[in-house]
C-alpha atoms as a PDB file:
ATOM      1  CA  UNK A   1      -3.493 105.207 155.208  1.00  0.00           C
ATOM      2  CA  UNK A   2      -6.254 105.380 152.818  1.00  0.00           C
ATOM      3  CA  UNK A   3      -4.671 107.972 150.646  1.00  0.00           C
ATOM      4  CA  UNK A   4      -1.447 106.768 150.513  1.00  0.00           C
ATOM      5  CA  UNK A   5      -3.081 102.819 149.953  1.00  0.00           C
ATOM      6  CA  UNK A   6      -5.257 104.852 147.076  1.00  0.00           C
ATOM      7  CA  UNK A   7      -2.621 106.474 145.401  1.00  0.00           C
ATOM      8  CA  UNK A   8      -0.672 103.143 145.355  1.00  0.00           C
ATOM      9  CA  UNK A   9      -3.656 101.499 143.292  1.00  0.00           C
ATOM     10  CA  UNK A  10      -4.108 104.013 140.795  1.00  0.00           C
ATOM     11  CA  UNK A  11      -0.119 104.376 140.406  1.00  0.00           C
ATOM     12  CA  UNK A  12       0.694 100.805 140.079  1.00  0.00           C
ATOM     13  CA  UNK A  13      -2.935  98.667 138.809  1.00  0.00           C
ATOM     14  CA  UNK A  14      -2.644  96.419 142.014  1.00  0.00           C
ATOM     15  CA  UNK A  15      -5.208  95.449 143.984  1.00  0.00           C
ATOM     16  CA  UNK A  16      -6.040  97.779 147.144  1.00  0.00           C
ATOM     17  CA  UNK A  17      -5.749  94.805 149.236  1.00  0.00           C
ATOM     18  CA  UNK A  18      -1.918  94.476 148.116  1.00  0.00           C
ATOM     19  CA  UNK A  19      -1.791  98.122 148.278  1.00  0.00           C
ATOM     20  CA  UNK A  20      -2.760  98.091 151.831  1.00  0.00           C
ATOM     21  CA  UNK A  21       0.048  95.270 152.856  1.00  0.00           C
ATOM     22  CA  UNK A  22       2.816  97.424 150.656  1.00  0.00           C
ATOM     23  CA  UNK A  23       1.540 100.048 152.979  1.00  0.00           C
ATOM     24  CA  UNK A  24       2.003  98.739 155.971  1.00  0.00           C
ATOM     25  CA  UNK A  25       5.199  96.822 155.387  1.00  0.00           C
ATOM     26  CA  UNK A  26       7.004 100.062 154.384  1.00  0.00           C
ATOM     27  CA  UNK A  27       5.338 101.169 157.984  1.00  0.00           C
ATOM     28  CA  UNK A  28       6.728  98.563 159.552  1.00  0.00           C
ATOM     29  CA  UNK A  29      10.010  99.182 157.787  1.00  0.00           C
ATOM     30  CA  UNK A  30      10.172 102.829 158.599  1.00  0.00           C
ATOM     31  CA  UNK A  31       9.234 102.370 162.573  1.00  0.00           C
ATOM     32  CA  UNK A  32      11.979  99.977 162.954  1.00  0.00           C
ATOM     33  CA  UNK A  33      14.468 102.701 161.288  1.00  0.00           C
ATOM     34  CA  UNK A  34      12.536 106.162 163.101  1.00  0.00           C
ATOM     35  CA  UNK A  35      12.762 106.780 167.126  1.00  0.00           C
ATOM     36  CA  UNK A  36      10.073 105.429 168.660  1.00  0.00           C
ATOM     37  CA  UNK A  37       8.250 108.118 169.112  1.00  0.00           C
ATOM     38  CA  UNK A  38       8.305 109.452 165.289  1.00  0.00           C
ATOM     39  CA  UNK A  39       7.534 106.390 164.059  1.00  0.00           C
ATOM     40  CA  UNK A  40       4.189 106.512 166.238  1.00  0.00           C
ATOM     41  CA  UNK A  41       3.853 109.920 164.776  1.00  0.00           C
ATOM     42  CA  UNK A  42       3.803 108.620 161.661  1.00  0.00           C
ATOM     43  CA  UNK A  43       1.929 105.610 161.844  1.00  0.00           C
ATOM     44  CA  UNK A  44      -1.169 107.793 163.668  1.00  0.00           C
ATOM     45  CA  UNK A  45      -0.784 110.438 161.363  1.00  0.00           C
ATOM     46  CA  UNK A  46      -1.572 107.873 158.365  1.00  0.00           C
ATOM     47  CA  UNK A  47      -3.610 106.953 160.568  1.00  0.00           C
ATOM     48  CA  UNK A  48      -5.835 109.926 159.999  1.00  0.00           C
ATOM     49  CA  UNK A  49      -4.759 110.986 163.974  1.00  0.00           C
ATOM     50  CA  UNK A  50      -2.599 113.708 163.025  1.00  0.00           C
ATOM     51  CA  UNK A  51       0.195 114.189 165.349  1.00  0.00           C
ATOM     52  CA  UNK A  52       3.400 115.876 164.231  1.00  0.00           C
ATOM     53  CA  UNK A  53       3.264 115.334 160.466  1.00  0.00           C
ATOM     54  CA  UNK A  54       1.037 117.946 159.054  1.00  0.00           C
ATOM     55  CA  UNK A  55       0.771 117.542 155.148  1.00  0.00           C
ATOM     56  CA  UNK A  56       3.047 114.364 154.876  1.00  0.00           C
ATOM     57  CA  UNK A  57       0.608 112.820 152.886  1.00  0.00           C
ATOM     58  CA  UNK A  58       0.761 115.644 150.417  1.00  0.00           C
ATOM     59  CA  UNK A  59       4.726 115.559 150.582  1.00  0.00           C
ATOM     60  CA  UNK A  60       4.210 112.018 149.800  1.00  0.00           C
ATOM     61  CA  UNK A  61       1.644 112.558 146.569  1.00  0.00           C
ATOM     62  CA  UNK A  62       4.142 115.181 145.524  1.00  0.00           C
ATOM     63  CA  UNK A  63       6.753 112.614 145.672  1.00  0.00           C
ATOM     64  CA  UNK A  64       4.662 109.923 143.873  1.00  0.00           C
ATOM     65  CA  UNK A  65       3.371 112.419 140.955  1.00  0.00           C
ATOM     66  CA  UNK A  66       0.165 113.471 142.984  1.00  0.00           C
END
């Protein structure tokens, strides 16, 4: 999540501790919408576990400019 929470700073000015709760409320928001088991994919993937999600975070900087 450090990347993503990173990339969120340097995009936006916020603090990385605001960064890091926008984070994990769009997390939260995507596990409640995902299967169960993708959205514990996803969550250890950002995680820095990897699981099923290789270069998500890069599809995600792509996304966001990166």
């Amino acid at each position: 999540m450090e990347k993503i929470t990173s990339m969120i700073v340097e995009k936006t000015g916020i603090s990385e501790s605001q960064a890091e709760v926008a984070v994990k409320m769009v997390l939260s928001f995507l596990k409640d919408k995902m299967p169960e088991g993708l959205g514990n994919e996803l969550e250890g993937y950002l995680n820095g576990n990897g699981g099923g999600f290789s270069g998500i975070a890069d599809k995600l900087g792509d996304i966001l400019g990166e």
